[in-house]
C-alpha atoms as a PDB file:
ATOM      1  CA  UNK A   1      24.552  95.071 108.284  1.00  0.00           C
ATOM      2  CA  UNK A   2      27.123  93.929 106.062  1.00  0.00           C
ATOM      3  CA  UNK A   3      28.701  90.191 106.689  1.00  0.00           C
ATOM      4  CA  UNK A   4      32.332  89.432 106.275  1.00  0.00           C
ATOM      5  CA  UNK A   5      33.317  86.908 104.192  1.00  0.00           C
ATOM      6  CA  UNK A   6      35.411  84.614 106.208  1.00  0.00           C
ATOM      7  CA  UNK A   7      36.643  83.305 102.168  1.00  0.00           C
ATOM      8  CA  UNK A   8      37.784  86.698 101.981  1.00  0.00           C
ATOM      9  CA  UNK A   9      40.509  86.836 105.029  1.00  0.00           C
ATOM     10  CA  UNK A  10      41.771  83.296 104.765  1.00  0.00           C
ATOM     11  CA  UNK A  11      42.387  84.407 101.012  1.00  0.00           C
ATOM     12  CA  UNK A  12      44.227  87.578 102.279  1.00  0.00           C
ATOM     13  CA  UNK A  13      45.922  85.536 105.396  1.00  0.00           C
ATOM     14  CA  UNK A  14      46.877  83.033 102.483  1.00  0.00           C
ATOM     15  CA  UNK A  15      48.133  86.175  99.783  1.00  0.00           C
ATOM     16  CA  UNK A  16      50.078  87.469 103.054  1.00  0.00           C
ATOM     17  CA  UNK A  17      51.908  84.097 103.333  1.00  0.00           C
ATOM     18  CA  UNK A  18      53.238  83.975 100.012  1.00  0.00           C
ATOM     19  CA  UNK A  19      54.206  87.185  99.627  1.00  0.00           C
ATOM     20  CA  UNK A  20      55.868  86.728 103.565  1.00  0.00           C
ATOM     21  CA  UNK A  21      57.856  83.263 102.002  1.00  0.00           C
ATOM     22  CA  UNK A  22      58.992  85.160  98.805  1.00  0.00           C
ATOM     23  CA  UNK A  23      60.433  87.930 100.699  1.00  0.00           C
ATOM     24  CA  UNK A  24      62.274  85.853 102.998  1.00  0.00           C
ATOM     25  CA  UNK A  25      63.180  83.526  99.874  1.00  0.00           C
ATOM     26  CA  UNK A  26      64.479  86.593  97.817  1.00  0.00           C
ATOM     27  CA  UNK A  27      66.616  87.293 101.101  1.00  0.00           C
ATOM     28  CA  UNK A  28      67.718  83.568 101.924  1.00  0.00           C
ATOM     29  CA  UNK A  29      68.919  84.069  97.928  1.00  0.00           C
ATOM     30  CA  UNK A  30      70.707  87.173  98.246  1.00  0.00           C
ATOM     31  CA  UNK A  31      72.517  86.240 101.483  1.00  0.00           C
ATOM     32  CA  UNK A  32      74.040  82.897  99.720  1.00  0.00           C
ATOM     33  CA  UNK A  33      74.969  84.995  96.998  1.00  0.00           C
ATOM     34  CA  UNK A  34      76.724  87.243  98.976  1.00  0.00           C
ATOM     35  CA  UNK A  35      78.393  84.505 101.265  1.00  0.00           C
ATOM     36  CA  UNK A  36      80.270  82.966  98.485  1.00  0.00           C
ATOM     37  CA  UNK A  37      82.755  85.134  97.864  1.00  0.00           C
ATOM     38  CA  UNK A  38      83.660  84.808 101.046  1.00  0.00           C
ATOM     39  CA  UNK A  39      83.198  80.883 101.392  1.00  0.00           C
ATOM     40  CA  UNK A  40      85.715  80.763  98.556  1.00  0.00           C
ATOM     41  CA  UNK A  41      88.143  82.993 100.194  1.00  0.00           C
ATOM     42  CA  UNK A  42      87.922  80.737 103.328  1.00  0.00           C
ATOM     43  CA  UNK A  43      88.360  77.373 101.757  1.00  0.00           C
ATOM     44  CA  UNK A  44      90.720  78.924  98.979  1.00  0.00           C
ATOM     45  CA  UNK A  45      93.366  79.745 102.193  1.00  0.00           C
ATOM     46  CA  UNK A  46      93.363  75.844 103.030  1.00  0.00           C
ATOM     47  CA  UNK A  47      93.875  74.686  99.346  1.00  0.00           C
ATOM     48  CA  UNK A  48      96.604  73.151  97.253  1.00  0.00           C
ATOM     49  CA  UNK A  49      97.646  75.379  94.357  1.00  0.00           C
ATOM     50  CA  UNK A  50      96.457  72.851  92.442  1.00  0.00           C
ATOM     51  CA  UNK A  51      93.150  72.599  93.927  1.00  0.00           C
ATOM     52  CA  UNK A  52      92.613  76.276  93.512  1.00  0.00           C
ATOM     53  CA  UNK A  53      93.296  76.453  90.470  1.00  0.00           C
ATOM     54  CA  UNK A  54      91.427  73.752  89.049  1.00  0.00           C
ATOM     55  CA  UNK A  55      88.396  73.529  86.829  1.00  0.00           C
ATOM     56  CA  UNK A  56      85.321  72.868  87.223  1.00  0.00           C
ATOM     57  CA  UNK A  57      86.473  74.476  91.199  1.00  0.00           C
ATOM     58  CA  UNK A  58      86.975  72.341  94.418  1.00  0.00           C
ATOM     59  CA  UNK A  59      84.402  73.418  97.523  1.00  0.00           C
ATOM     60  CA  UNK A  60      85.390  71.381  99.351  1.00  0.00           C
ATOM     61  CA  UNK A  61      89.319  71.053  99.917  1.00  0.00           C
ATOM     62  CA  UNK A  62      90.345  67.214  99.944  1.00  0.00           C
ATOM     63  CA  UNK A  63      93.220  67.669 103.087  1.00  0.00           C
ATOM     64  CA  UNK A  64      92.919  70.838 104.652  1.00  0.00           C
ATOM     65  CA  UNK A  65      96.488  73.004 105.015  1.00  0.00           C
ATOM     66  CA  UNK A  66      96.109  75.282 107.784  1.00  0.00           C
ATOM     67  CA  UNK A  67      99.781  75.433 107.430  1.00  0.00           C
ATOM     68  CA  UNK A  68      99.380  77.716 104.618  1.00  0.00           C
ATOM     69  CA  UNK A  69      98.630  80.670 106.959  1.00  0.00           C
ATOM     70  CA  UNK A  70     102.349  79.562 108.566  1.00  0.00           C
ATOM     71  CA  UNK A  71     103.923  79.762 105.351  1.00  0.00           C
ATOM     72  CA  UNK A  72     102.099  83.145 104.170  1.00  0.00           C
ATOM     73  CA  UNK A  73     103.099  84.641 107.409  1.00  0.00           C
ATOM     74  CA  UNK A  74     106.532  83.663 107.011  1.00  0.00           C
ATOM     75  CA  UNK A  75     106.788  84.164 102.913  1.00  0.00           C
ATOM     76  CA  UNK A  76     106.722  88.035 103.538  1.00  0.00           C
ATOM     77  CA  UNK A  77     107.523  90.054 106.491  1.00  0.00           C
ATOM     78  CA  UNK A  78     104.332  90.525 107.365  1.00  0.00           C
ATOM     79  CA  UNK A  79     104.761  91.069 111.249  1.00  0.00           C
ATOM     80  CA  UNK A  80     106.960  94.634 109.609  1.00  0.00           C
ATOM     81  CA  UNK A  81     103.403  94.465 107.493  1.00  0.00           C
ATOM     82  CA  UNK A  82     101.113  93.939 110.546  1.00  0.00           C
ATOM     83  CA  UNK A  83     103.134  97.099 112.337  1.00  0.00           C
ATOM     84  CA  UNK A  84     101.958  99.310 110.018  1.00  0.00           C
ATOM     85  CA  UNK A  85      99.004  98.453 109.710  1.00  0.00           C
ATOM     86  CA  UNK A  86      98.375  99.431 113.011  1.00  0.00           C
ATOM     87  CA  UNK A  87     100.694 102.493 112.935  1.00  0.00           C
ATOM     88  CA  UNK A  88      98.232 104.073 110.232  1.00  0.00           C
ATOM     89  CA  UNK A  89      95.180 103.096 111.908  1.00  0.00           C
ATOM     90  CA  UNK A  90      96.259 104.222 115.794  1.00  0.00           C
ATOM     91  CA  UNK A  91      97.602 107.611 114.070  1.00  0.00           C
ATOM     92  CA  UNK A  92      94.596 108.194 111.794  1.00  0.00           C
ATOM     93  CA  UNK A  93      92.098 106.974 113.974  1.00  0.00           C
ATOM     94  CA  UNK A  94      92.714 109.194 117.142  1.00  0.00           C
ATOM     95  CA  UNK A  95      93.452 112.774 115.613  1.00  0.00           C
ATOM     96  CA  UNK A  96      90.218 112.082 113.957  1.00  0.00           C
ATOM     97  CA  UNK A  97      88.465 111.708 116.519  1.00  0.00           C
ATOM     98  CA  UNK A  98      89.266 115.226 118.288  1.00  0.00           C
ATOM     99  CA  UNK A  99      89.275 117.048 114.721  1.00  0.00           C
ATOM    100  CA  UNK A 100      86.065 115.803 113.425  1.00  0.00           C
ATOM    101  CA  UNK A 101      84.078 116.024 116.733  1.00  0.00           C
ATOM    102  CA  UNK A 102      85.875 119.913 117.720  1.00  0.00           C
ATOM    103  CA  UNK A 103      84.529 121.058 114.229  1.00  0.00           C
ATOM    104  CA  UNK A 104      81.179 118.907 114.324  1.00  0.00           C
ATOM    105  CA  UNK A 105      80.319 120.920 117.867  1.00  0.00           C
ATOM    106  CA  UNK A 106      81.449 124.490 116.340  1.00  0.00           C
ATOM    107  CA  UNK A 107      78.891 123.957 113.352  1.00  0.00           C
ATOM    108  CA  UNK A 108      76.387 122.917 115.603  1.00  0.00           C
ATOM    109  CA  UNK A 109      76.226 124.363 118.963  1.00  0.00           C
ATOM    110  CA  UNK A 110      78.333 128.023 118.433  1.00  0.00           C
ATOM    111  CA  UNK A 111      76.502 130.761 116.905  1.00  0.00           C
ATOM    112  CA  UNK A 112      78.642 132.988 114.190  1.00  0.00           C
ATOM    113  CA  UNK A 113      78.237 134.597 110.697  1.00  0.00           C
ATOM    114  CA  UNK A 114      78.721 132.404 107.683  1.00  0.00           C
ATOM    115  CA  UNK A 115      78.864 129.300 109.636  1.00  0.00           C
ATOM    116  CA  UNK A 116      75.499 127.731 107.237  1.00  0.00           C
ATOM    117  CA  UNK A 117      78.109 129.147 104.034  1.00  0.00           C
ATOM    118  CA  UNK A 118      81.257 127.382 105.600  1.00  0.00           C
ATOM    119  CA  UNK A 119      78.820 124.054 106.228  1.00  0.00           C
ATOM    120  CA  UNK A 120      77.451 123.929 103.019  1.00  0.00           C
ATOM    121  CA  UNK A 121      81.196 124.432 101.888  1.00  0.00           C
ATOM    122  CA  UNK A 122      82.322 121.581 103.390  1.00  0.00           C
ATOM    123  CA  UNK A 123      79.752 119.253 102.180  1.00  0.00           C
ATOM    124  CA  UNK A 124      80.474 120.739  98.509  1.00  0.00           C
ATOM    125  CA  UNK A 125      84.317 119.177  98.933  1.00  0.00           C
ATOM    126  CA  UNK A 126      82.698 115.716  99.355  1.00  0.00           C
ATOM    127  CA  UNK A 127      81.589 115.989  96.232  1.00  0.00           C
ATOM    128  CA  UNK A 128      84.693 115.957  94.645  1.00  0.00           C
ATOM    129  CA  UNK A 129      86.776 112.598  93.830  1.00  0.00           C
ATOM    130  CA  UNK A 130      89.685 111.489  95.569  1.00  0.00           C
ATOM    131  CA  UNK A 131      91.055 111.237  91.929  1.00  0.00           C
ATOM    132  CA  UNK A 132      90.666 115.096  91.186  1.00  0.00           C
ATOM    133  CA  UNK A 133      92.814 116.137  94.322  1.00  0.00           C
ATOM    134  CA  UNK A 134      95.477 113.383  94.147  1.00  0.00           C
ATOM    135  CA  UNK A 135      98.075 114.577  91.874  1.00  0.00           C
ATOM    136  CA  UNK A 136      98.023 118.443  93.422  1.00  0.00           C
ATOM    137  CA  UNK A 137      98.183 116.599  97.006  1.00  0.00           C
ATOM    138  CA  UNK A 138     101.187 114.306  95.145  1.00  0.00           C
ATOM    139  CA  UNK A 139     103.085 117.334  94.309  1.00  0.00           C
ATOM    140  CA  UNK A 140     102.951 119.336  97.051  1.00  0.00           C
ATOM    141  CA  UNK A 141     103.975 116.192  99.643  1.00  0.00           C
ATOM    142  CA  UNK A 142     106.877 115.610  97.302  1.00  0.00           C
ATOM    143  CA  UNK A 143     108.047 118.706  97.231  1.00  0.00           C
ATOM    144  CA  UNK A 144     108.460 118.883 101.604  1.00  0.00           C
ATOM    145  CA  UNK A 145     110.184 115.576 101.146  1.00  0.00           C
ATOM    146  CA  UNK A 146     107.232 113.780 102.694  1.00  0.00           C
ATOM    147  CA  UNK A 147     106.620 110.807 100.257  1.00  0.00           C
ATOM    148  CA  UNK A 148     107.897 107.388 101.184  1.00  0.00           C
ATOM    149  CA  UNK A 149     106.667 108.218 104.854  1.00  0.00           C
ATOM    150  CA  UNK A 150     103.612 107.715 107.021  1.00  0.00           C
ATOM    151  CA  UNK A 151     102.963 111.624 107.223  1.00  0.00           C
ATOM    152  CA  UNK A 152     100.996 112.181 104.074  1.00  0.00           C
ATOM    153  CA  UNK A 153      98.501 109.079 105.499  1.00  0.00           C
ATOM    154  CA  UNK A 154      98.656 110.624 109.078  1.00  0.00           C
ATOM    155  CA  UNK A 155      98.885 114.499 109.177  1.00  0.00           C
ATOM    156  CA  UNK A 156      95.733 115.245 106.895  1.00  0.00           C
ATOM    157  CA  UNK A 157      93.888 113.396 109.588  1.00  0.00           C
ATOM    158  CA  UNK A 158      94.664 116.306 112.075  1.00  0.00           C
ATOM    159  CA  UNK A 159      92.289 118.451 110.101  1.00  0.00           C
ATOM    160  CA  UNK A 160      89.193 115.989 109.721  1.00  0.00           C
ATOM    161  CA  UNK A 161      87.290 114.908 107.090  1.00  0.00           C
ATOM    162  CA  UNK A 162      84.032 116.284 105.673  1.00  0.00           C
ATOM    163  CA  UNK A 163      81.694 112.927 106.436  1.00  0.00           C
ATOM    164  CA  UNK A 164      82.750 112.748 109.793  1.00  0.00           C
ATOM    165  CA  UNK A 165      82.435 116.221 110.787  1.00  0.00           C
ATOM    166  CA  UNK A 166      79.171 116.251 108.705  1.00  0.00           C
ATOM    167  CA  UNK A 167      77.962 112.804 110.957  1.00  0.00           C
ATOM    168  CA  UNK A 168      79.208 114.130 114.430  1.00  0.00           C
ATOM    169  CA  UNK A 169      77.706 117.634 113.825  1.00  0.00           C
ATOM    170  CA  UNK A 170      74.236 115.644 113.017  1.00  0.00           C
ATOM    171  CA  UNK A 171      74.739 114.164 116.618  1.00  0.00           C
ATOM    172  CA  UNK A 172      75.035 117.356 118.559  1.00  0.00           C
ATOM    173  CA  UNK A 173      72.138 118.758 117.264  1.00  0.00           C
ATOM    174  CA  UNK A 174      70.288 116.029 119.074  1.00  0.00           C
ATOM    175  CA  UNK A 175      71.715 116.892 122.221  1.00  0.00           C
ATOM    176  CA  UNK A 176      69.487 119.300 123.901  1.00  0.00           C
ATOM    177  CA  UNK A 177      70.997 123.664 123.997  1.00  0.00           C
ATOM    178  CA  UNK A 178      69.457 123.898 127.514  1.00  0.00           C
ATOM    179  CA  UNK A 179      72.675 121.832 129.029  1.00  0.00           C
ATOM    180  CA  UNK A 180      75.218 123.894 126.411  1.00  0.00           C
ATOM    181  CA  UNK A 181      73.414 127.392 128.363  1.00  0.00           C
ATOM    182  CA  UNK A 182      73.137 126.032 131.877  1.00  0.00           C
ATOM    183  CA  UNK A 183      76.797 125.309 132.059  1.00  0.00           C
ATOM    184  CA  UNK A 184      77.387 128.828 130.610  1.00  0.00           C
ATOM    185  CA  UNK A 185      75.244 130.288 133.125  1.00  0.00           C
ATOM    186  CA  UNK A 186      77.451 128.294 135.916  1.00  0.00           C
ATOM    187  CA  UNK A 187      81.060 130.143 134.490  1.00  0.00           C
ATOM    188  CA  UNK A 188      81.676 126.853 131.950  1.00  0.00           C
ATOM    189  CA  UNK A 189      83.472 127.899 128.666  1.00  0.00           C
ATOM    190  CA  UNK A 190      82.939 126.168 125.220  1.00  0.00           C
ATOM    191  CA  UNK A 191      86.055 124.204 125.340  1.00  0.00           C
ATOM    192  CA  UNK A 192      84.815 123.166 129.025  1.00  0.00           C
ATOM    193  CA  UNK A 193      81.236 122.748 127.510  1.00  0.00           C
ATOM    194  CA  UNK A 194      83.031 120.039 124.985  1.00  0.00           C
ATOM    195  CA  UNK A 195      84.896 118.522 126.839  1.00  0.00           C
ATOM    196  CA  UNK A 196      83.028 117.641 129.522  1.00  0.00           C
ATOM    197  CA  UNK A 197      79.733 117.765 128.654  1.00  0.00           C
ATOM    198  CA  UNK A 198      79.153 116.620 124.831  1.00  0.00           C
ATOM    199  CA  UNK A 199      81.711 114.326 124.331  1.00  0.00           C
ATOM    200  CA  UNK A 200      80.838 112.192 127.427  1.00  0.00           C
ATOM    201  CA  UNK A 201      77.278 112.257 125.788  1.00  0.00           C
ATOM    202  CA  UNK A 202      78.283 111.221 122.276  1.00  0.00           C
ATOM    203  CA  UNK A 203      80.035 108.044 122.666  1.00  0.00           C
ATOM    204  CA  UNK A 204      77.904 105.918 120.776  1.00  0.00           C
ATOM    205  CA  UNK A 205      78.427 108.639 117.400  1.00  0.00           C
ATOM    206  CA  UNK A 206      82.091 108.389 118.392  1.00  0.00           C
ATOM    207  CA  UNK A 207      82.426 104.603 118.709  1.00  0.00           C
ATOM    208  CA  UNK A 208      80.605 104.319 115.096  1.00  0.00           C
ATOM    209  CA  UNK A 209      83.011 106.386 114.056  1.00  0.00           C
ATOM    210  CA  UNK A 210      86.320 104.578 115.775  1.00  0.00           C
ATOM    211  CA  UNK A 211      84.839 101.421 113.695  1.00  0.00           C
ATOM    212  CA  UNK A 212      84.342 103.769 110.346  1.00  0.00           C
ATOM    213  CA  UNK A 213      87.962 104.590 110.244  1.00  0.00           C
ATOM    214  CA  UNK A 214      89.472 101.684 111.545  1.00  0.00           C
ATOM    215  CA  UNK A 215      87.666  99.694 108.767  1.00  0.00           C
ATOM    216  CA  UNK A 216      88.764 102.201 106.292  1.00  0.00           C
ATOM    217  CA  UNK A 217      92.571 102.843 107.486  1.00  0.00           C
ATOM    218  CA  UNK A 218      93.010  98.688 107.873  1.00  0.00           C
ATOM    219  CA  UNK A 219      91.413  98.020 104.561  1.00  0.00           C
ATOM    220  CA  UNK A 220      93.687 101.243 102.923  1.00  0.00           C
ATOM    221  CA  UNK A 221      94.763 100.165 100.045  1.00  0.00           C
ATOM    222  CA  UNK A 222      94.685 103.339  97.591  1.00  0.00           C
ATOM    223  CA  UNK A 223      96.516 105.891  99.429  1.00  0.00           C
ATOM    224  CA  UNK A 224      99.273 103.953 100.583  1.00  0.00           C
ATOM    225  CA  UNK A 225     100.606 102.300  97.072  1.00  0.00           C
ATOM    226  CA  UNK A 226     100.570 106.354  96.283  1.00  0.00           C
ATOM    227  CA  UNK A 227     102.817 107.741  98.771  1.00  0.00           C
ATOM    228  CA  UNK A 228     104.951 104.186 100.133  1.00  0.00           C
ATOM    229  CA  UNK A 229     107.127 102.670  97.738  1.00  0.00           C
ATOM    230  CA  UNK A 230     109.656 101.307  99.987  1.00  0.00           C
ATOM    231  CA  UNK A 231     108.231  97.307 100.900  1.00  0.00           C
ATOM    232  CA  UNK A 232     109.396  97.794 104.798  1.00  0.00           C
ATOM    233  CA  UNK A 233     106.730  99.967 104.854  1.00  0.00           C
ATOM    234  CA  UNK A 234     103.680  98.755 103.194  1.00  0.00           C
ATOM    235  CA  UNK A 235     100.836  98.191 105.331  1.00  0.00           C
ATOM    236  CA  UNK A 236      98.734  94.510 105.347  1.00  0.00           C
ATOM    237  CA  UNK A 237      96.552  95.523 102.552  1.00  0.00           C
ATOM    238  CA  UNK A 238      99.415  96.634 100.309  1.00  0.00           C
ATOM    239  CA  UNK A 239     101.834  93.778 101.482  1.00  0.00           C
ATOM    240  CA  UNK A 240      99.146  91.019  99.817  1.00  0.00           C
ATOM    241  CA  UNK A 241      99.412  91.961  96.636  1.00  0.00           C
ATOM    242  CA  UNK A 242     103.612  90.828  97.034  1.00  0.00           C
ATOM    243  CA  UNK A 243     102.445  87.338  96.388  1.00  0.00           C
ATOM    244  CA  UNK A 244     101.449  88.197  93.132  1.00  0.00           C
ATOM    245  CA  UNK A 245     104.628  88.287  91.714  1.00  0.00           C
ATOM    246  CA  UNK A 246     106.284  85.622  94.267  1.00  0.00           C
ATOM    247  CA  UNK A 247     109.063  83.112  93.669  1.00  0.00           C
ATOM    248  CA  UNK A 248     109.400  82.548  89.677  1.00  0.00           C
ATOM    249  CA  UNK A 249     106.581  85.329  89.069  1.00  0.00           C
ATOM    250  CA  UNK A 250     104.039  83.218  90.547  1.00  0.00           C
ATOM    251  CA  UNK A 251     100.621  83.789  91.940  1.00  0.00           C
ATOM    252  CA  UNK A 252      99.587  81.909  95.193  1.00  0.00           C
ATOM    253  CA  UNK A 253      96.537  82.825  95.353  1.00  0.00           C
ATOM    254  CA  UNK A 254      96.465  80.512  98.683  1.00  0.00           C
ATOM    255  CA  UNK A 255      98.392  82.467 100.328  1.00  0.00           C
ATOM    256  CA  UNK A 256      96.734  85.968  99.335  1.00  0.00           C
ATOM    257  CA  UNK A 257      93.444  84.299 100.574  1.00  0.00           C
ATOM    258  CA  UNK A 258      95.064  82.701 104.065  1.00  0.00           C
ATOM    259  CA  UNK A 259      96.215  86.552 104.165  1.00  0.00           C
ATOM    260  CA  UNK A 260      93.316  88.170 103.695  1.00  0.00           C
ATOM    261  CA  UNK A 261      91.175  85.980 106.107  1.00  0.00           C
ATOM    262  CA  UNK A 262      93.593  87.013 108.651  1.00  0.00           C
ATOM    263  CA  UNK A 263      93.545  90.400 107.371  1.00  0.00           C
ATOM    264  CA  UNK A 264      89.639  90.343 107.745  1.00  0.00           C
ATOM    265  CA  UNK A 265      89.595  88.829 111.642  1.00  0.00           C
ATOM    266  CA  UNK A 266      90.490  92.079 113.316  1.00  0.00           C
ATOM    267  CA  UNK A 267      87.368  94.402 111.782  1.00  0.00           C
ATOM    268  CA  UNK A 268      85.296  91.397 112.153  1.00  0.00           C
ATOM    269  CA  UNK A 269      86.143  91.134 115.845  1.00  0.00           C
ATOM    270  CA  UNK A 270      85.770  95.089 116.597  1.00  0.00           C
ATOM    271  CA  UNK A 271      82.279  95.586 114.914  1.00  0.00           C
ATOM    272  CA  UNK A 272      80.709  92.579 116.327  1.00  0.00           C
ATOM    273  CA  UNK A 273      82.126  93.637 119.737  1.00  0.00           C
ATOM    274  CA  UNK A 274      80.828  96.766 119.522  1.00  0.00           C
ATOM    275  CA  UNK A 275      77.931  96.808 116.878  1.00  0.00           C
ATOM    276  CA  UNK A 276      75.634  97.670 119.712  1.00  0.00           C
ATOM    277  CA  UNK A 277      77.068 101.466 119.889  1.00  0.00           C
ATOM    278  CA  UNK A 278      77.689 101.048 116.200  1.00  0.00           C
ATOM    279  CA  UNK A 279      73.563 100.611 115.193  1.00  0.00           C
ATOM    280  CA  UNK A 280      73.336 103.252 118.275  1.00  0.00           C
ATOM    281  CA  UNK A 281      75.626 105.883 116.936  1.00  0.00           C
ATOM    282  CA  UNK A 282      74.272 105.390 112.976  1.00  0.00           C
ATOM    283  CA  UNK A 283      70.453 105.459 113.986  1.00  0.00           C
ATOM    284  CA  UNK A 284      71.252 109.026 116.394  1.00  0.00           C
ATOM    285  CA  UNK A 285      73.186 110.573 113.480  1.00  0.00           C
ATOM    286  CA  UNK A 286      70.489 109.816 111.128  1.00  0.00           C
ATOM    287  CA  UNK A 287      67.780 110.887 112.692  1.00  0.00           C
ATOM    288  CA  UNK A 288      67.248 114.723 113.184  1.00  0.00           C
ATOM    289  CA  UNK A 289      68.563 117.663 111.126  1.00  0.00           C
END
């Protein structure tokens, strides 16, 4: 009968240690890394000019202006700013909703010829940059007169958009046929079937969703210096960059960072509100084919 060594374990309890408080070190690294952008940002909006500017950089601000979020606010209209904002997010966020999750349920619960050809399409047009497909989509909204207004941001959203039908259509197919064919079998039809049977059972892929495009449409940036060029109707994102050129062609940089923490409160407070259905609804979507 062969002995164990008990050298031999505490040497492999000891190896598991290390390589246990390197991995956490490598993480504890990363993480502070990745905090100080944001660190700066936050003491950056409570700052002198001077003190932002300065070199070697201030941490730590010597008299902390909190009235610089006061005087950003008021600098710009940024209440006009904030309306937006929410405009574009309220109108993108709801038709996508319906769109993505109506077309997610026909690809996977309805049965017709060429629907694996039209799938496969779709997921071919995410493939393609935004950059390829801008100028056509340019034209053709100038042309109907709809540039300098909030359609080109809002209408497309009526139609959905290939990852979303793509991660909603990966969350059907977890939800068991058997339900889809009893309520057929009780006189249900497929918009009945949807609307009353799937999309009660899908909220967690639907609230991960809500926080995907609210991120994205609050965040926009892109898209709307394309089609707005009037400044009453810049959204927050766009509205920052104003204080680039402000006063005597000036950059206060204290007041784009007091701006963009407040920017930043709002999708902090949804996700960490509702990260539980967020984890939910990403872990469901990813899991079966």
């Amino acid at each position: 009968m062969k002995l164990r060594d008990p050298w031999s374990s505490a040497s492999c309890r000891a190896r598991r240690r290390w390589t246990r408080g390197l991995i956490y070190a490598a993480l504890i690294l990363g993480s502070v890394v990745m905090l100080v952008p944001f660190y700066w940002m936050l003491v950056s909006s409570v700052m002198t000019e001077s003190e932002v500017l300065s070199y070697p950089p201030v941490w730590i601000p010597k008299a902390w202006r909190w009235r610089n979020y006061l005087d950003a606010w008021r600098a710009l209209p940024f209440t006009t700013f904030l309306r937006n904002t929410i405009v574009l997010t309220v109108g993108r966020m709801i038709p996508l909703l319906f769109s993505c999750s109506l077309v997610g349920f026909a690809f996977a619960r309805l049965r017709a010829r060429g629907k694996d050809f039209l799938f496969l399409l779709m997921l071919a047009t995410m493939m393609l940059p935004s950059q390829v497909t801008m100028i056509p989509l340019y034209i053709g909204f100038a042309k109907i007169g709809w540039v300098n207004t909030f359609k080109p941001l809002i209408v497309p959203s009526f139609f959905g958009m290939p990852f979303y039908i793509f991660m909603m259509r990966q969350f059907f197919m977890t939800i068991p046929i058997e339900l889809d064919e009893s309520a057929r079998i009780d006189g249900a039809s497929t918009l009945t079937i949807f609307l009353r049977i799937i999309l009660p059972l899908s909220k967690p892929a639907l609230a991960a969703m809500a926080i995907f495009v609210f991120m994205w449409s609050w965040n926009d940036f892109f898209l709307p210096l394309v089609y707005l060029h009037k400044t009453e109707m810049y959204p927050l994102a766009l509205g920052l960059q104003l204080f680039r050129s402000y006063g005597e062609y000036l950059t206060r940089w204290e007041y784009i960072m007091a701006g963009s923490v407040a920017m930043a409160l709002p999708p902090l407070a949804v996700f960490f509100l509702s990260q539980r259905y967020f984890v939910q609804g990403v872990t469901l979507t990813g899991m079966k084919e």
